[in-house]
PDB file of N, CA and C in Angstrom:
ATOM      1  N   UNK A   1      21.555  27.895  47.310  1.00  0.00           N
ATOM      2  CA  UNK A   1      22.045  26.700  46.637  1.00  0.00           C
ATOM      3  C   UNK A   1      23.547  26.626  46.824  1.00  0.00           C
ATOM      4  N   UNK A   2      23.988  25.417  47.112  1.00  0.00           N
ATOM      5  CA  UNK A   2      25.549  25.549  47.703  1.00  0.00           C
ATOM      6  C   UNK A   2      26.155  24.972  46.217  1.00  0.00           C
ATOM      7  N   UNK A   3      25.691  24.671  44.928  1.00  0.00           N
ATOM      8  CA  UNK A   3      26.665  23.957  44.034  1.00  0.00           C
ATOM      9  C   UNK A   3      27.005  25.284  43.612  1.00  0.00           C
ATOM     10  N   UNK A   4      28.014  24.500  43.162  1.00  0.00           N
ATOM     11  CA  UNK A   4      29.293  25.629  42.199  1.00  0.00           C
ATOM     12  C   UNK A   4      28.683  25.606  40.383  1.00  0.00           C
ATOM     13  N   UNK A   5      28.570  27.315  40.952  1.00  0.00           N
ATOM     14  CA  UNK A   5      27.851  27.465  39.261  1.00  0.00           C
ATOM     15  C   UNK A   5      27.999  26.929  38.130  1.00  0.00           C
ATOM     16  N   UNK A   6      29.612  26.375  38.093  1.00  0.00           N
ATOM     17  CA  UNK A   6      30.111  25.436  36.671  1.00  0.00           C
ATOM     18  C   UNK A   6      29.042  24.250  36.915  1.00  0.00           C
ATOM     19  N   UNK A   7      28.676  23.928  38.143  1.00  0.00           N
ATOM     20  CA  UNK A   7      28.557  22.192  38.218  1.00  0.00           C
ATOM     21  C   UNK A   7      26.878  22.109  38.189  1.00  0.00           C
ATOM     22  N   UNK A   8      26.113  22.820  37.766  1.00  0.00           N
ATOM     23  CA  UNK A   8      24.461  22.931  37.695  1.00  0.00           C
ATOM     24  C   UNK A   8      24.291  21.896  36.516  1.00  0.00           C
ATOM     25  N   UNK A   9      23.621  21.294  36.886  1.00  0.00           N
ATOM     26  CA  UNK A   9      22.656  20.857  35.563  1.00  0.00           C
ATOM     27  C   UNK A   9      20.828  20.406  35.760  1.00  0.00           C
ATOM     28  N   UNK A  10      20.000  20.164  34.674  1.00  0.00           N
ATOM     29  CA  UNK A  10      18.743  19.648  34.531  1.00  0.00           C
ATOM     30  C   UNK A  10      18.560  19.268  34.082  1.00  0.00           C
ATOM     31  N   UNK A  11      16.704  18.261  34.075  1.00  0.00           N
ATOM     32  CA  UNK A  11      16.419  17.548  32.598  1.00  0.00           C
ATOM     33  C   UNK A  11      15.186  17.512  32.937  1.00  0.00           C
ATOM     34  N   UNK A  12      14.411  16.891  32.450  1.00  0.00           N
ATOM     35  CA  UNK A  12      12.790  16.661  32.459  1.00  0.00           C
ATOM     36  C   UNK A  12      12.806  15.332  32.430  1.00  0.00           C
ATOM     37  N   UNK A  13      11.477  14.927  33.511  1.00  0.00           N
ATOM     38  CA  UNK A  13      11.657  13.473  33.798  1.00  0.00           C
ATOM     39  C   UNK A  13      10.334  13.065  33.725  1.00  0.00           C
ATOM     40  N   UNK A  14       9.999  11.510  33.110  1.00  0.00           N
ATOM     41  CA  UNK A  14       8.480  10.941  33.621  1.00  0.00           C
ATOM     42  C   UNK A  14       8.991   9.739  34.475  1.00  0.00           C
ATOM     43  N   UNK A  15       7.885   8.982  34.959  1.00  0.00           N
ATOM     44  CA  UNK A  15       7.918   7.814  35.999  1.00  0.00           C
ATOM     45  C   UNK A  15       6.757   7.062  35.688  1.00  0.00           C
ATOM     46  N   UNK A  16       7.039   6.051  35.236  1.00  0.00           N
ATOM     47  CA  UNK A  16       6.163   5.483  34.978  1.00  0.00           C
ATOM     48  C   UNK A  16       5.823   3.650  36.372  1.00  0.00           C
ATOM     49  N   UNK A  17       4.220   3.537  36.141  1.00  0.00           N
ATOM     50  CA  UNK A  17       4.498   2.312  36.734  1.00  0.00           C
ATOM     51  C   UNK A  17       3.368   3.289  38.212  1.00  0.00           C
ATOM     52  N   UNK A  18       2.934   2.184  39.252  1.00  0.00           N
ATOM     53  CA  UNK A  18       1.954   2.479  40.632  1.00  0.00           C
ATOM     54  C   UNK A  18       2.653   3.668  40.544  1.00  0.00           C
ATOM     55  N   UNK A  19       2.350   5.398  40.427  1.00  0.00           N
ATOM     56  CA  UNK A  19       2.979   6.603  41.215  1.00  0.00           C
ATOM     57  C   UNK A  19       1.959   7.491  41.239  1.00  0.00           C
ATOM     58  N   UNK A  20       0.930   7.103  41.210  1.00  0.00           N
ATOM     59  CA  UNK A  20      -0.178   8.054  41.555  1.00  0.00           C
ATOM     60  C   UNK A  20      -1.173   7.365  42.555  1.00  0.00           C
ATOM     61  N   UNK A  21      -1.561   8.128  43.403  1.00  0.00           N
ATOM     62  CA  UNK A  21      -1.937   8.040  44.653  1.00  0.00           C
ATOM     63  C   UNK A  21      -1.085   6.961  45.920  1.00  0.00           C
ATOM     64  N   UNK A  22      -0.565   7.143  45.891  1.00  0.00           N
ATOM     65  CA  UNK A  22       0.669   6.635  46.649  1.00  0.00           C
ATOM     66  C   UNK A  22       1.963   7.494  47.211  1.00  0.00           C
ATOM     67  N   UNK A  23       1.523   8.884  47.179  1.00  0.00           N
ATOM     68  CA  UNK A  23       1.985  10.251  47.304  1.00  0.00           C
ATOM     69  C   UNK A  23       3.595  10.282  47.523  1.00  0.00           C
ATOM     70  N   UNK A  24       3.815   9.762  45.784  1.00  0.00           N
ATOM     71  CA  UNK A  24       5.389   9.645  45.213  1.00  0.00           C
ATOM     72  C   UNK A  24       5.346  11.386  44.898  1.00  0.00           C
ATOM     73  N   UNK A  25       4.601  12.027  45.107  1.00  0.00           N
ATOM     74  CA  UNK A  25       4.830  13.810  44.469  1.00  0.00           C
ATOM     75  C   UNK A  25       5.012  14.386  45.949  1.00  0.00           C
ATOM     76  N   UNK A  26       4.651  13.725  46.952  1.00  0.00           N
ATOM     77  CA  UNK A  26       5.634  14.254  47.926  1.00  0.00           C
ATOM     78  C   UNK A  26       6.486  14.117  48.502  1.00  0.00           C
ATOM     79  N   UNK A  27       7.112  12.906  48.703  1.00  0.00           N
ATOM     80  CA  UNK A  27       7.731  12.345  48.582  1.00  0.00           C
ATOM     81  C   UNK A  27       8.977  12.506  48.186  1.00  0.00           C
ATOM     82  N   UNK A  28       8.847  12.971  47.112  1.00  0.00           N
ATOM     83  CA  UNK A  28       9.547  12.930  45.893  1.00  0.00           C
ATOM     84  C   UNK A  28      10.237  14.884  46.261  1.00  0.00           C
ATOM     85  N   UNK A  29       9.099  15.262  46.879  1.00  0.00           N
ATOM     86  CA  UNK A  29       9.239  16.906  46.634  1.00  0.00           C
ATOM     87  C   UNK A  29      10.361  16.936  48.210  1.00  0.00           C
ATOM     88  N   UNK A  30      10.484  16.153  48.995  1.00  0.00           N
ATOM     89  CA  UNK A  30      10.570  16.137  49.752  1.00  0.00           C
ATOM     90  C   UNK A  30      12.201  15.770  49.954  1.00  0.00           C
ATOM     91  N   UNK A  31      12.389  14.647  49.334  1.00  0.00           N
ATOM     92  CA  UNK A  31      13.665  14.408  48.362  1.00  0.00           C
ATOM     93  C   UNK A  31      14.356  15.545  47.818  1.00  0.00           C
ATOM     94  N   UNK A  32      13.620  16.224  47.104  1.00  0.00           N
ATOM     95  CA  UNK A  32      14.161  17.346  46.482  1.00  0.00           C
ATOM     96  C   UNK A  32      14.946  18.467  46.943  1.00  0.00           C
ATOM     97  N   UNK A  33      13.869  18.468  47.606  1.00  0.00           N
ATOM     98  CA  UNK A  33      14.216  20.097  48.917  1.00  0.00           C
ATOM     99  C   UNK A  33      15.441  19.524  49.719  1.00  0.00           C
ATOM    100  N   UNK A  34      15.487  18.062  50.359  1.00  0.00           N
ATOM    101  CA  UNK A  34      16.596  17.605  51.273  1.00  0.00           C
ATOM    102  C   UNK A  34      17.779  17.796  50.598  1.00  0.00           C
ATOM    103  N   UNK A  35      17.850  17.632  49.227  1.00  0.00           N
ATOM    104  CA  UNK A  35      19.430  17.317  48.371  1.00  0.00           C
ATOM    105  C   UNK A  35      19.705  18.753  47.364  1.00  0.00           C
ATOM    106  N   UNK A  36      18.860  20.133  47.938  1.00  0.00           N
ATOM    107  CA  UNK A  36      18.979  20.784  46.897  1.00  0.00           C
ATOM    108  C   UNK A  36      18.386  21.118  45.730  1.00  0.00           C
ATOM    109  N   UNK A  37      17.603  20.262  45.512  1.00  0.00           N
ATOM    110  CA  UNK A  37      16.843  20.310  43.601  1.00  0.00           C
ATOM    111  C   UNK A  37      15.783  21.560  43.663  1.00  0.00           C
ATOM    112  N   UNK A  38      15.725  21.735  42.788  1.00  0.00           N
ATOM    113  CA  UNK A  38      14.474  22.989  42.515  1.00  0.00           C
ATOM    114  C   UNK A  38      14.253  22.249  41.101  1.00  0.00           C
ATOM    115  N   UNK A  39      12.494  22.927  41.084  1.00  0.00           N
ATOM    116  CA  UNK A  39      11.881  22.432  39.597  1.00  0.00           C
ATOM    117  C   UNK A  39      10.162  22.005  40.588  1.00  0.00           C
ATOM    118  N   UNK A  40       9.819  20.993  39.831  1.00  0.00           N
ATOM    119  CA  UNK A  40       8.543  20.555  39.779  1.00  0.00           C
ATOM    120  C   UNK A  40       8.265  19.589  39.767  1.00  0.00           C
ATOM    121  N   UNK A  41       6.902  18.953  40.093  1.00  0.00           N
ATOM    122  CA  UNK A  41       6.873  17.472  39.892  1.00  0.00           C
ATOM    123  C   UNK A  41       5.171  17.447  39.633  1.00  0.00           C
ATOM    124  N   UNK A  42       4.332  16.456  38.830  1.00  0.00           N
ATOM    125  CA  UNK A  42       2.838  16.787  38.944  1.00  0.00           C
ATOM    126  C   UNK A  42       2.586  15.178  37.938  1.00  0.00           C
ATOM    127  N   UNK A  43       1.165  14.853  38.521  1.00  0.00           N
ATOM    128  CA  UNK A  43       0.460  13.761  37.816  1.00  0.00           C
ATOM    129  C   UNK A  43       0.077  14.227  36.288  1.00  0.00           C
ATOM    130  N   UNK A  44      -0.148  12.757  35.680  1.00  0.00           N
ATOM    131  CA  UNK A  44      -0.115  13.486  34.101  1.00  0.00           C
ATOM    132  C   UNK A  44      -1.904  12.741  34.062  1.00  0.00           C
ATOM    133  N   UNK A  45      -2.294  12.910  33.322  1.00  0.00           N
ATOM    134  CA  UNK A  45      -3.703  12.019  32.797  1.00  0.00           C
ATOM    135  C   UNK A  45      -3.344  10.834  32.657  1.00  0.00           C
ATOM    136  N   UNK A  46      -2.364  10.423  31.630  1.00  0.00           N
ATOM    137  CA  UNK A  46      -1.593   9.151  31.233  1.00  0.00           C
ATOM    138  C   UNK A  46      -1.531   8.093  32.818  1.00  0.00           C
ATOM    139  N   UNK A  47      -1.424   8.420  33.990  1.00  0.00           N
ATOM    140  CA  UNK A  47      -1.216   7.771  35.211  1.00  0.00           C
ATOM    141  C   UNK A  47       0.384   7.840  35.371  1.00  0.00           C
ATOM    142  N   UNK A  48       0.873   8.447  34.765  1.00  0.00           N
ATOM    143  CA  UNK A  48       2.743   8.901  35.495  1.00  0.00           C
ATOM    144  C   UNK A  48       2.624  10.035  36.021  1.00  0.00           C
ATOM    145  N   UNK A  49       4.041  10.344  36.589  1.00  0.00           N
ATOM    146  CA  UNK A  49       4.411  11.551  37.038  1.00  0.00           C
ATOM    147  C   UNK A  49       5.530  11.904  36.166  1.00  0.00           C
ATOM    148  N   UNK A  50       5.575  13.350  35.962  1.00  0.00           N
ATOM    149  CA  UNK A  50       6.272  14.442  35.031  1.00  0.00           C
ATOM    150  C   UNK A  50       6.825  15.569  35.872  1.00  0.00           C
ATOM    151  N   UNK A  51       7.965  15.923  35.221  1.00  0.00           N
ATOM    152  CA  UNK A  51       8.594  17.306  35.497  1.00  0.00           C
ATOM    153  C   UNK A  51       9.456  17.683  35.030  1.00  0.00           C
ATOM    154  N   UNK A  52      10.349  18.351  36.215  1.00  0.00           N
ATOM    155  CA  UNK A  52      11.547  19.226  36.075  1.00  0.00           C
ATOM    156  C   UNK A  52      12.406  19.660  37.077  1.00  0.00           C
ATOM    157  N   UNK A  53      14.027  19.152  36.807  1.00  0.00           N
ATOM    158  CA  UNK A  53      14.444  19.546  38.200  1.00  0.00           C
ATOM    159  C   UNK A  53      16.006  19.986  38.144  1.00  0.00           C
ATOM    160  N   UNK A  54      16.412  20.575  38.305  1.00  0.00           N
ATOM    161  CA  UNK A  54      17.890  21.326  38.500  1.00  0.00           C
ATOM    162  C   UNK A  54      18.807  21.859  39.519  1.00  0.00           C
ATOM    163  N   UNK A  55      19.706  21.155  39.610  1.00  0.00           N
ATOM    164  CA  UNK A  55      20.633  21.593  41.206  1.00  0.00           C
ATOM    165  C   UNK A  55      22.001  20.981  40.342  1.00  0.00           C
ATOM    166  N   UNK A  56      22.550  20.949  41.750  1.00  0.00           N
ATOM    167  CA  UNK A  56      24.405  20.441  41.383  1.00  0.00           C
ATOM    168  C   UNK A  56      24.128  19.330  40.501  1.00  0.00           C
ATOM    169  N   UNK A  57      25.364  18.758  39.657  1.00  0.00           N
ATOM    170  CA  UNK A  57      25.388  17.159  39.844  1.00  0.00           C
ATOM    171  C   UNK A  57      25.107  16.531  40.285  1.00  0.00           C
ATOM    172  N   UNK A  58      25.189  16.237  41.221  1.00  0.00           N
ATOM    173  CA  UNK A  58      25.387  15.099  42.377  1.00  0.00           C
ATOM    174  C   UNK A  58      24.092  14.783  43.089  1.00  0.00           C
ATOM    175  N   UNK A  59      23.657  16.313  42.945  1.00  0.00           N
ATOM    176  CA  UNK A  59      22.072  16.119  43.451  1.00  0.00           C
ATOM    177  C   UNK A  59      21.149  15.741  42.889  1.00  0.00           C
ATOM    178  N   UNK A  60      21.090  15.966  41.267  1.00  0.00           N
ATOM    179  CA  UNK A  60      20.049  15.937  40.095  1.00  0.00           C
ATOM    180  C   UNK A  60      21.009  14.245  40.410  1.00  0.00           C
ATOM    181  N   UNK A  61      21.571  13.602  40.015  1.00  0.00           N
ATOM    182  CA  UNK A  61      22.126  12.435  40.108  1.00  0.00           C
ATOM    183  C   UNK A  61      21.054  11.793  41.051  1.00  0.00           C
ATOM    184  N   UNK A  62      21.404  12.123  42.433  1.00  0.00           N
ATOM    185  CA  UNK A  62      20.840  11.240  43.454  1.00  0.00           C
ATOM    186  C   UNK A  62      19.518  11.389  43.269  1.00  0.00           C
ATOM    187  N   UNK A  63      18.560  12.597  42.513  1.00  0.00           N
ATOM    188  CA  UNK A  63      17.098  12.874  42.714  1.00  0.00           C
ATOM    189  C   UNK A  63      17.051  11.852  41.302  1.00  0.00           C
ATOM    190  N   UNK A  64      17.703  11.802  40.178  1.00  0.00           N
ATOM    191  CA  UNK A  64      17.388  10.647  39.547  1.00  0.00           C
ATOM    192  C   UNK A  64      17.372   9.229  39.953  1.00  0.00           C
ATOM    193  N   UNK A  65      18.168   8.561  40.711  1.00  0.00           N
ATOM    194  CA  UNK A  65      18.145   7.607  41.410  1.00  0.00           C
ATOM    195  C   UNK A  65      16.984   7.420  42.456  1.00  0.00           C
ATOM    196  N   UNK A  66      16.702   8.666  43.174  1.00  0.00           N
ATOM    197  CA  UNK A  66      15.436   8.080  43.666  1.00  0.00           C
ATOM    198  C   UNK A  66      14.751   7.726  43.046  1.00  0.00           C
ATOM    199  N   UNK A  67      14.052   8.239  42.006  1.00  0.00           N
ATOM    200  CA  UNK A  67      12.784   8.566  40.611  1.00  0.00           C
ATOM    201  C   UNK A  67      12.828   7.310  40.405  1.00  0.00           C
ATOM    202  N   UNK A  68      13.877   6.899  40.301  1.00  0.00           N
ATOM    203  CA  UNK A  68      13.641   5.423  38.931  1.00  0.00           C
ATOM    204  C   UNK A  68      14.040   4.012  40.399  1.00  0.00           C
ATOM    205  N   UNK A  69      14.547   4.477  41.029  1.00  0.00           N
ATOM    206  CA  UNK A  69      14.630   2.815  42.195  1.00  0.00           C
ATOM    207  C   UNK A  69      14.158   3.184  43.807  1.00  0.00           C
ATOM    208  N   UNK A  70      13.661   4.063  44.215  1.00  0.00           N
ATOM    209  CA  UNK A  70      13.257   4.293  45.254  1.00  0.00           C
ATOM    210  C   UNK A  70      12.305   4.720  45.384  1.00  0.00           C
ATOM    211  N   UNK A  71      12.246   5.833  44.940  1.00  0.00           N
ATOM    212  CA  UNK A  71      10.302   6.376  44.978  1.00  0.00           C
ATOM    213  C   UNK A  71       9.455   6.334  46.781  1.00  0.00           C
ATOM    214  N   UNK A  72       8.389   6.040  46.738  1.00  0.00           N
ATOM    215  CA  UNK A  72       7.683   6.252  47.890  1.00  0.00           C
ATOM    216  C   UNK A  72       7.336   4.806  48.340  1.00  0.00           C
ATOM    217  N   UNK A  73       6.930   4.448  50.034  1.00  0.00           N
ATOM    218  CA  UNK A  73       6.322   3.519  49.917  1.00  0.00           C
ATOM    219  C   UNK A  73       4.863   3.513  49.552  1.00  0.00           C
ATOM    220  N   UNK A  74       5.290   1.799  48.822  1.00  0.00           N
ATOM    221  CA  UNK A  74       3.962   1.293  48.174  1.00  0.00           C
ATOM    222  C   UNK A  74       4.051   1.487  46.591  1.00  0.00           C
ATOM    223  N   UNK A  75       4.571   2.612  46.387  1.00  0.00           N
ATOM    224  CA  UNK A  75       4.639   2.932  45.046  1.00  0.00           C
ATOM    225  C   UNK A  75       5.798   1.450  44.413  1.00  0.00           C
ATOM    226  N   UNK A  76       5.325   1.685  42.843  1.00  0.00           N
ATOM    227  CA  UNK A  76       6.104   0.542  42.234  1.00  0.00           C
ATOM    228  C   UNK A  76       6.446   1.277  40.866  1.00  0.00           C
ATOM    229  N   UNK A  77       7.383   1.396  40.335  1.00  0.00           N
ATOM    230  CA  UNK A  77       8.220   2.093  39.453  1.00  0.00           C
ATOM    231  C   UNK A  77       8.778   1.001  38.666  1.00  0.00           C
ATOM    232  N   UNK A  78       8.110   1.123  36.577  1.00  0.00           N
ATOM    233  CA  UNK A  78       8.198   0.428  36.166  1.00  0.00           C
ATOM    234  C   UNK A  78       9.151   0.893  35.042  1.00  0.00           C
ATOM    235  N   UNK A  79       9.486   2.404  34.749  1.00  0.00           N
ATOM    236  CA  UNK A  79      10.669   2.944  34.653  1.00  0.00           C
ATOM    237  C   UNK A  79      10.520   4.601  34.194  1.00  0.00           C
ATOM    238  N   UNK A  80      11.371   4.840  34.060  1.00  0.00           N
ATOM    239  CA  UNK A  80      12.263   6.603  34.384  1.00  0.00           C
ATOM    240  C   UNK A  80      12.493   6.701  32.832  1.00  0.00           C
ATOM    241  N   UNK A  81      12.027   8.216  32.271  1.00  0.00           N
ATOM    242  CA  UNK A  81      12.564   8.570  31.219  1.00  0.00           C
ATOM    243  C   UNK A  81      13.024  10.005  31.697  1.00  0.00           C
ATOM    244  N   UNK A  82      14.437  10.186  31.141  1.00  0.00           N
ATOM    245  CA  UNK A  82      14.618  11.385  31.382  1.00  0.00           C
ATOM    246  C   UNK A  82      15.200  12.360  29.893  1.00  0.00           C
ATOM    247  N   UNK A  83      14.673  13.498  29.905  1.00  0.00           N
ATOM    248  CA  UNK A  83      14.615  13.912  28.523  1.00  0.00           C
ATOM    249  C   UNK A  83      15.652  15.497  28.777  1.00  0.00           C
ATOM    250  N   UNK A  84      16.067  16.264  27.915  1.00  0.00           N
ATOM    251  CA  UNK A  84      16.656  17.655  27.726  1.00  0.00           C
ATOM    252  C   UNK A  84      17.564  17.333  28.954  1.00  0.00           C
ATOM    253  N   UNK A  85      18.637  16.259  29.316  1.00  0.00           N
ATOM    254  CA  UNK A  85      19.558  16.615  30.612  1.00  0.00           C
ATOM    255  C   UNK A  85      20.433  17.679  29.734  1.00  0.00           C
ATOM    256  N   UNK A  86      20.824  18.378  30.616  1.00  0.00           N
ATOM    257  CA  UNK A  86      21.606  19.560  30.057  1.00  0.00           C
ATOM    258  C   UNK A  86      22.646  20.484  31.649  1.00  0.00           C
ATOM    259  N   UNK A  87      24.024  20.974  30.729  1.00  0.00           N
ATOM    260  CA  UNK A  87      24.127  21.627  31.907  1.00  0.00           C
ATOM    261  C   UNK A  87      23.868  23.060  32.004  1.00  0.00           C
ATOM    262  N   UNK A  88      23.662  23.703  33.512  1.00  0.00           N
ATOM    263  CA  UNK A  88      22.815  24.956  33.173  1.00  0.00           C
ATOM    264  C   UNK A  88      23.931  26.205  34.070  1.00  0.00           C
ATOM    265  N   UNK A  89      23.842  27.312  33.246  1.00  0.00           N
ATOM    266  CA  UNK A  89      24.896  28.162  34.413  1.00  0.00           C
ATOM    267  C   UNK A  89      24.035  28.938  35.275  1.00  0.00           C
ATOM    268  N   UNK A  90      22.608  28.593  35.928  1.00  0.00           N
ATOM    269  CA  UNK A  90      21.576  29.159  36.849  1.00  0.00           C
ATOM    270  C   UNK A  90      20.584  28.310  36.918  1.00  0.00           C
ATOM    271  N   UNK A  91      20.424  28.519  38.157  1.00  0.00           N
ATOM    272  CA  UNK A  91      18.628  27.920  38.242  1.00  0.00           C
ATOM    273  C   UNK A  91      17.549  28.676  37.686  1.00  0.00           C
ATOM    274  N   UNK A  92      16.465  27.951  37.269  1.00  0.00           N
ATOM    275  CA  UNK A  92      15.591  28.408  36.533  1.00  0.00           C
ATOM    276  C   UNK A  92      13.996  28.470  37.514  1.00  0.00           C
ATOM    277  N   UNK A  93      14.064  27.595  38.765  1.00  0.00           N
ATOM    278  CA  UNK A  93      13.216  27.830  39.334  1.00  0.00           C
ATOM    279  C   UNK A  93      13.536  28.179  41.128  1.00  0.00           C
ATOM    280  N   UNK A  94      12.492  28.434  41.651  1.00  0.00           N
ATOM    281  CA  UNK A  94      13.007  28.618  43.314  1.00  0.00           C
ATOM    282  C   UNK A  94      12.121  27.689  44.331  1.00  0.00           C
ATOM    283  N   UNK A  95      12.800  26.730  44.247  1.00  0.00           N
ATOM    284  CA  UNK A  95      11.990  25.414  45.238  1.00  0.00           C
ATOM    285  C   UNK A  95      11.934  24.366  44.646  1.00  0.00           C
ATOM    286  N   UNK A  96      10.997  23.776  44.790  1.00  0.00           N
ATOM    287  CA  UNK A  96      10.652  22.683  44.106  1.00  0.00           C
ATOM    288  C   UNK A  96       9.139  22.571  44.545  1.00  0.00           C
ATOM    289  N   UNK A  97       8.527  22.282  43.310  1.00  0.00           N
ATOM    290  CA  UNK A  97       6.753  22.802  43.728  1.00  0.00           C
ATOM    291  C   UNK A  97       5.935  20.864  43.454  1.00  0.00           C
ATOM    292  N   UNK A  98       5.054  20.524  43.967  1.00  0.00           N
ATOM    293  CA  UNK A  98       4.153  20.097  43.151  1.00  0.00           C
ATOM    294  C   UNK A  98       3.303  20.249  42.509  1.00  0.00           C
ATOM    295  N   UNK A  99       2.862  20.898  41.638  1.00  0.00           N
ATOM    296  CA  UNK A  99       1.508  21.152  40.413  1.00  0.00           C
ATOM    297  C   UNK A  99       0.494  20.368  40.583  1.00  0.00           C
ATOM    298  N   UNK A 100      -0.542  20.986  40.139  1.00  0.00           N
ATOM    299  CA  UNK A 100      -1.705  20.195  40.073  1.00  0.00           C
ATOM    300  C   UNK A 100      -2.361  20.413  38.695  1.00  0.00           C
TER     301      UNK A 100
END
């Protein structure tokens, strides 16, 4: 991970709106891995997607911006909650996974 340990942060996110079967969880995981993020991403029963994700600023920034206005094609995103943002002095996971 190239961020500077002061500058880590995370939060837990849903997505609501078309993001299941429209393979926004890879997509999405895919996103992740390109900008740095580690954490998780997985379908809920409800029909959103849920997780968790932590890297620099800038990265958790841009992986929020995808989440809520970019997403996958086809997919349609009707909005982004993001919950516990916080800043962190380590990562808590190694990658970024999708769950099932």
């Amino acid at each position: 991970m190239a961020a500077n340990q002061g500058d880590l942060k995370g939060c837990s996110f849903e997505v609501y709106g078309r993001v299941q079967g429209v393979c926004f969880r890879k997509y999405a995981s895919h996103f992740a891995k390109a900008n740095g993020i580690v954490g998780w991403i997985k379908n809920t029963e409800n029909g959103t997607v849920t997780g968790e994700c932590e890297g620099s600023s800038v990265g958790v920034d841009a992986f929020k911006h995808w989440l809520c206005n970019v997403g996958s094609p086809n997919s349609h995103i009707d909005k982004c909650q993001f919950k516990n943002e916080r800043k962190i002095s380590q990562l808590h996971f190694k990658g970024f996974n999708i769950r099932h």
